[in-house]
N, C-alpha and C. Protein backbone atom coordinates (compact mmCIF):
# COMPACT_ATOMS: atom_id res chain seq x y z
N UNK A 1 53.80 31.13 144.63
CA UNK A 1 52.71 30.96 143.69
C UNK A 1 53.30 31.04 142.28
N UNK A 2 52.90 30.03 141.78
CA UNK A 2 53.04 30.26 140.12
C UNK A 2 52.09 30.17 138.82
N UNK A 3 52.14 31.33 137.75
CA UNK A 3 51.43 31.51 137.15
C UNK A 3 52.27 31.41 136.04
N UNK A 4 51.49 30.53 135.47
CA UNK A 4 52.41 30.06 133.88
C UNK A 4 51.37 30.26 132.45
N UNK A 5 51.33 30.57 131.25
CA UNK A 5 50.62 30.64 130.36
C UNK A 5 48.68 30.89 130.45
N UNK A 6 48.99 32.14 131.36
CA UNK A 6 48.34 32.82 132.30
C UNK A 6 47.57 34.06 131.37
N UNK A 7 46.12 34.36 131.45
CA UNK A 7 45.91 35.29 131.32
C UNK A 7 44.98 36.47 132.16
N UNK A 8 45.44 37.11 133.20
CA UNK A 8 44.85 37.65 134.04
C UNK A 8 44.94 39.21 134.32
N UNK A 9 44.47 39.60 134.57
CA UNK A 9 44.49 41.23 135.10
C UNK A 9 44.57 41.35 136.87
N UNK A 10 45.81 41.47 137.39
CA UNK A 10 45.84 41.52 138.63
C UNK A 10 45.49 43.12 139.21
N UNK A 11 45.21 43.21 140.17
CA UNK A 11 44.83 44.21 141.05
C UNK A 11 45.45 43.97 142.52
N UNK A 12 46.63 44.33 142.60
CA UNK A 12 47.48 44.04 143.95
C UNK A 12 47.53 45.56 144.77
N UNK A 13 47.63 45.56 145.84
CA UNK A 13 47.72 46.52 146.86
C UNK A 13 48.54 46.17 147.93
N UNK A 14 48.95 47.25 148.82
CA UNK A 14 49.24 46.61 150.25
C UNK A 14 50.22 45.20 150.39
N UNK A 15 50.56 44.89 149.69
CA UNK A 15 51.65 43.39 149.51
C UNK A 15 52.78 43.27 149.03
N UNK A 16 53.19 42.68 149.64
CA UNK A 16 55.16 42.11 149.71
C UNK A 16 55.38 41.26 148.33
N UNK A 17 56.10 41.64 147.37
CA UNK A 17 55.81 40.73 146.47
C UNK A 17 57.80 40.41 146.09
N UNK A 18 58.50 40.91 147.04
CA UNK A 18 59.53 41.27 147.19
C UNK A 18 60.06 39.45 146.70
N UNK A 19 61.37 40.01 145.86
CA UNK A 19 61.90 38.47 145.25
C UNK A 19 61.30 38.07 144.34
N UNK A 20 60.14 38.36 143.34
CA UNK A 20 59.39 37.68 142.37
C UNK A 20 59.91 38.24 141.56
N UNK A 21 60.12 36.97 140.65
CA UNK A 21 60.64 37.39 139.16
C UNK A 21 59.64 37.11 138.09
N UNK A 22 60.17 37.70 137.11
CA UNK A 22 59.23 37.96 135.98
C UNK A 22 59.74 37.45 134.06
N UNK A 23 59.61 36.39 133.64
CA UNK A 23 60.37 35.79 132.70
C UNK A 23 59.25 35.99 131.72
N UNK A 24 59.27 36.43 130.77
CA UNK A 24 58.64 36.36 129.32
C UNK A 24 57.46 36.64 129.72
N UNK A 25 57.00 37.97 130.32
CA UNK A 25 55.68 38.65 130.65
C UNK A 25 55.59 39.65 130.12
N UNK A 26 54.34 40.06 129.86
CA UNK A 26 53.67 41.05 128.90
C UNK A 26 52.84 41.94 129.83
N UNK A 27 53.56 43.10 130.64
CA UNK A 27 52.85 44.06 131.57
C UNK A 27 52.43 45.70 130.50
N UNK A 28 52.41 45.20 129.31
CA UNK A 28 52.27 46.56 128.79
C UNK A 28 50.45 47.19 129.36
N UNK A 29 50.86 48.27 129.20
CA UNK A 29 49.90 49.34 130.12
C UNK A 29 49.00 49.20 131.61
N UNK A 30 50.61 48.29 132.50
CA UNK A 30 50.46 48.19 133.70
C UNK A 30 50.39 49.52 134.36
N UNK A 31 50.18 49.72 135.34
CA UNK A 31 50.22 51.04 136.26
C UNK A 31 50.68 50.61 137.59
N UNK A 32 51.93 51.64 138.44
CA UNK A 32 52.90 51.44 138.91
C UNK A 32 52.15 52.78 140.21
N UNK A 33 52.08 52.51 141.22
CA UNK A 33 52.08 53.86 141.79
C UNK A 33 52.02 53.23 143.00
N UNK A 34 53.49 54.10 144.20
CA UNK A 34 53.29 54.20 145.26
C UNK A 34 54.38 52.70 145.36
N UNK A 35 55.79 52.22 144.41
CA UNK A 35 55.86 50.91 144.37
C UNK A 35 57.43 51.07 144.63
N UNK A 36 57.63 50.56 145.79
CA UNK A 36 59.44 50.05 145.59
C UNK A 36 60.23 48.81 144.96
N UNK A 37 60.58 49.47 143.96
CA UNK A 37 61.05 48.60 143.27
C UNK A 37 63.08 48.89 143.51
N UNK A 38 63.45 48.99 144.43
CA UNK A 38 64.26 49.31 144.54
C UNK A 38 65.66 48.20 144.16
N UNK A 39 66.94 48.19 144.16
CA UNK A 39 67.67 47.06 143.96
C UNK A 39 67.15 45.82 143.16
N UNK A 40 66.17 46.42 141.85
CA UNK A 40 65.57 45.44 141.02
C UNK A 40 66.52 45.42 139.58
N UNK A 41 66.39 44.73 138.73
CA UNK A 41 67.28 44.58 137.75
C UNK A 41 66.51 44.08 136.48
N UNK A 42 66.30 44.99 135.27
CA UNK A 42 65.54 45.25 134.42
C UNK A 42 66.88 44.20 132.86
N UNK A 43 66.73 43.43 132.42
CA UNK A 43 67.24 42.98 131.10
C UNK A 43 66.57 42.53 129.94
N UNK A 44 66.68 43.00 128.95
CA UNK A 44 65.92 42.75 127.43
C UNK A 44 64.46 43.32 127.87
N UNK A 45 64.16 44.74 128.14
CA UNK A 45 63.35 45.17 128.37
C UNK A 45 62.40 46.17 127.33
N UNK A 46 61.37 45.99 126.98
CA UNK A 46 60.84 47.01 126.45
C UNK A 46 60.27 48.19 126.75
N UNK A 47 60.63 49.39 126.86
CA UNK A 47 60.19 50.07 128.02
C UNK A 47 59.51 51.59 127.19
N UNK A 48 59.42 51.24 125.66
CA UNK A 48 59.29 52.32 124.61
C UNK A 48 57.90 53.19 125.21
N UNK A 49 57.64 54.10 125.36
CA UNK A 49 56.56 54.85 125.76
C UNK A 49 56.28 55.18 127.47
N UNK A 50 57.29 54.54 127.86
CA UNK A 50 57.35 54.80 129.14
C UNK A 50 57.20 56.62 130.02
N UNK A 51 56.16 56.66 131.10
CA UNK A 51 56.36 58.05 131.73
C UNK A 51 56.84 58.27 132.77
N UNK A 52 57.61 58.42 133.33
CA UNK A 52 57.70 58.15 134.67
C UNK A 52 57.93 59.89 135.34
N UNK A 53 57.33 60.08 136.78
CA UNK A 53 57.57 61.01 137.18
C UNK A 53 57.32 60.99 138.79
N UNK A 54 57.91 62.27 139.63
CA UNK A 54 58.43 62.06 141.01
C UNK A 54 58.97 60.71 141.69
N UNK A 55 59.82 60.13 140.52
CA UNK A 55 60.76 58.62 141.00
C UNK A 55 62.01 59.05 141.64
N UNK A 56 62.45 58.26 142.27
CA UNK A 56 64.12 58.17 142.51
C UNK A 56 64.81 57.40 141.86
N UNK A 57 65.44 58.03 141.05
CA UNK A 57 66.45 57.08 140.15
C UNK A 57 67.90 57.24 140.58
N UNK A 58 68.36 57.80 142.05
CA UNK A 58 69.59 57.86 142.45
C UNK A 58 70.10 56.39 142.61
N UNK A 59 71.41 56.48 141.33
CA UNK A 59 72.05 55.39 141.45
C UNK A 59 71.79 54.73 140.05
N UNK A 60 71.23 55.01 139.31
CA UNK A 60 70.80 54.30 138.41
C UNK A 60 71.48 54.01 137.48
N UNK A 61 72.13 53.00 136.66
CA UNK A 61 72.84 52.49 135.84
C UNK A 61 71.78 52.15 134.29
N UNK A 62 72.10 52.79 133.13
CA UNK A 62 71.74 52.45 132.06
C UNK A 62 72.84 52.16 131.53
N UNK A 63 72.92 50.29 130.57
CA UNK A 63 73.41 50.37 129.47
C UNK A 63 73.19 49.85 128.61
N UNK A 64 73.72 50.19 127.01
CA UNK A 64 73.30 49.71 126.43
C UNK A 64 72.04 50.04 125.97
N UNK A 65 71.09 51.02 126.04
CA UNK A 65 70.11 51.39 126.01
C UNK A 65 69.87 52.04 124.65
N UNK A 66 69.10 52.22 124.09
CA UNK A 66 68.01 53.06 123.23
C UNK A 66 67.42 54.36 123.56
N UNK A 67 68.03 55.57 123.81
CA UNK A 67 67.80 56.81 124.08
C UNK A 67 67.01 57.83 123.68
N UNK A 68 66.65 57.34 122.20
CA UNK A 68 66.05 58.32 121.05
C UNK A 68 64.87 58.64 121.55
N UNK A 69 64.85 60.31 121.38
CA UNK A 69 63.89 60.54 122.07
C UNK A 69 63.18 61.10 123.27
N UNK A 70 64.57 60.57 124.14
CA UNK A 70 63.74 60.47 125.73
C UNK A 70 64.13 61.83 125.62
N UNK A 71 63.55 62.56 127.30
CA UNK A 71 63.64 63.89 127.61
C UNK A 71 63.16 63.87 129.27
N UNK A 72 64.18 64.64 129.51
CA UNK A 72 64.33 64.88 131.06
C UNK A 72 64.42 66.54 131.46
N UNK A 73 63.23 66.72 132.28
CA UNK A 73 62.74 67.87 132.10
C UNK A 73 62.66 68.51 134.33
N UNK A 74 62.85 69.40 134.41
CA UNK A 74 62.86 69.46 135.83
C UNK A 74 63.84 68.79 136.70
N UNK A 75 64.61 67.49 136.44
CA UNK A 75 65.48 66.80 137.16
C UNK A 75 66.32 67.58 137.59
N UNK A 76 66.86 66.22 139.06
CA UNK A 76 68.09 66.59 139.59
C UNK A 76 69.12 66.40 139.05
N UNK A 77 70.30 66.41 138.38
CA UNK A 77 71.43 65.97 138.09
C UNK A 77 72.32 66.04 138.36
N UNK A 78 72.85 66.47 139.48
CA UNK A 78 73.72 66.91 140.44
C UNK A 78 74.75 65.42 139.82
N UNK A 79 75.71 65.03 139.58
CA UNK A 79 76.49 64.01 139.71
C UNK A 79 76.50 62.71 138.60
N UNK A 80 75.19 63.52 137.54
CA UNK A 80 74.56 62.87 136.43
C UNK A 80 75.71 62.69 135.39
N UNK A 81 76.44 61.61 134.68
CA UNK A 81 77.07 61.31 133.52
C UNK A 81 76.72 60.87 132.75
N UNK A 82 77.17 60.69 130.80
CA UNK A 82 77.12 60.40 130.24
C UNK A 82 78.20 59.80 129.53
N UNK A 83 78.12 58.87 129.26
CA UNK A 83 79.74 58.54 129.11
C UNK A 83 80.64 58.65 130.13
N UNK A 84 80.52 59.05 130.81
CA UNK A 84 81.63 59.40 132.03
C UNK A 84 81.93 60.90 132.45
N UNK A 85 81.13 61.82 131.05
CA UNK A 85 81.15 63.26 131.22
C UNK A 85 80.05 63.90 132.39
N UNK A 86 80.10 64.84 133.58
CA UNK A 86 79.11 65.35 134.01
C UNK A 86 78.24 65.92 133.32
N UNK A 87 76.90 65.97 133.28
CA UNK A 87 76.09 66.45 132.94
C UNK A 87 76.06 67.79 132.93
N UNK A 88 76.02 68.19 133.87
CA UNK A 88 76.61 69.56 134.40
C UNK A 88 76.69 70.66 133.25
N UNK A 89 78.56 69.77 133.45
CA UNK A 89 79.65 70.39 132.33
C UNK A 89 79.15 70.57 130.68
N UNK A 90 78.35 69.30 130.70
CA UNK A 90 78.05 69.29 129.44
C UNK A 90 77.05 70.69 128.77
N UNK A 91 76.10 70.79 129.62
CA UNK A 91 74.93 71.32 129.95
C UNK A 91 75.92 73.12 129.62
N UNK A 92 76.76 73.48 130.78
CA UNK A 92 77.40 74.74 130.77
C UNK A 92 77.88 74.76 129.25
N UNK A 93 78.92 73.86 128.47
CA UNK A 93 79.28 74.06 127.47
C UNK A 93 78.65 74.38 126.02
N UNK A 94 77.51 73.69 126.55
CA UNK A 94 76.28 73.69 125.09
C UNK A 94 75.91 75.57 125.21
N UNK A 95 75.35 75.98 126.88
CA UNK A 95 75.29 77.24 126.93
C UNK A 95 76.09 78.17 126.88
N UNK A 96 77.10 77.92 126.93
CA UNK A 96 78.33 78.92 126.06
C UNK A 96 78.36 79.20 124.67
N UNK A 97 78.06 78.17 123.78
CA UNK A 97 77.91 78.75 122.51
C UNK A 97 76.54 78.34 121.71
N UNK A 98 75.68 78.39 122.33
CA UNK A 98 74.49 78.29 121.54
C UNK A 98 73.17 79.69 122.51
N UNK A 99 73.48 79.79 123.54
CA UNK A 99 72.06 80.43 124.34
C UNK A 99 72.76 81.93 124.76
N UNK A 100 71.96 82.74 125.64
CA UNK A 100 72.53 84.35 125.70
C UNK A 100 73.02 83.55 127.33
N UNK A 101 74.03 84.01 127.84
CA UNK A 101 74.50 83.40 128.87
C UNK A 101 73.89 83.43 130.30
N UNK A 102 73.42 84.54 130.56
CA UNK A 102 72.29 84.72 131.74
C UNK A 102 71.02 83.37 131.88
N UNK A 103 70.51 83.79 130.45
CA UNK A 103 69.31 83.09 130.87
C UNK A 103 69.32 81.21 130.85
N UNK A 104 70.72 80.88 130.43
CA UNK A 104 70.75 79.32 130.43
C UNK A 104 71.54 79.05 131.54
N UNK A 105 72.25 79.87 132.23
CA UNK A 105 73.12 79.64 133.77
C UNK A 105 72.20 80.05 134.46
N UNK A 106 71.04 80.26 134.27
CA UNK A 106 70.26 80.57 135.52
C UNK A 106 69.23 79.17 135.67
N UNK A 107 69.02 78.67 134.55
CA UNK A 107 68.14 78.04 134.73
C UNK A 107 69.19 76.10 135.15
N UNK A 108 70.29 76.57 134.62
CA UNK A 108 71.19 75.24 135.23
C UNK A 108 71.53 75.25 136.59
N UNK A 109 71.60 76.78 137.32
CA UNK A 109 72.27 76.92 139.01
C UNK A 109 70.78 77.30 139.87
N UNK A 110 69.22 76.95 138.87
CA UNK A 110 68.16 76.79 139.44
C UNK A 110 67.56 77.87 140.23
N UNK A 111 68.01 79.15 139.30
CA UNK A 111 67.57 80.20 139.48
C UNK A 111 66.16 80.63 138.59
């Protein structure tokens, strides 16, 4: 099916929509729930105000991106880099010289 210079409000459920691509579309304040979007591939994206929460993002590749801002709160990061640095590490080093050492190693080894 194709929809070209289209203006509609879809309401999809329950359906395979697997393989459809999406070229010069305007989904701002779509709603996403319950959706595998897995092995999909996002380019020249606007994604400013975005919320996302209980996703799987194992595996996920950002580049090139626009960061300002964001905040990741509760995550897993087990294996998480930046640049190529673990997260981790990074995370322990900041709490070495900025926090009292108990209470920021507890909350990194999820105590």
């Amino acid at each position: 099916m194709k929809i070209h210079r289209e203006k509609h409000r879809l309401d999809v459920s329950v359906s395979d929509l697997s393989g459809s691509r999406f070229d010069d579309v305007n989904l701002s304040g779509a709603s996403y729930e319950n959706v595998n979007m897995s092995g999909g591939t996002f380019h020249d994206i606007n994604m400013s105000g975005w919320r996302v929460s209980n996703v799987n993002l194992a595996g996920l590749r950002v580049e090139d991106a626009n960061l300002a801002g964001a905040s990741f709160s509760g995550c897993q990061m087990e294996g998480m880099t930046i640049d190529g640095i673990e997260v981790g590490d990074l995370l322990k080093a900041w709490a070495a010289t900025t926090k009292p050492e108990g209470e920021v190693l507890a909350r990194l080894e999820g105590k």
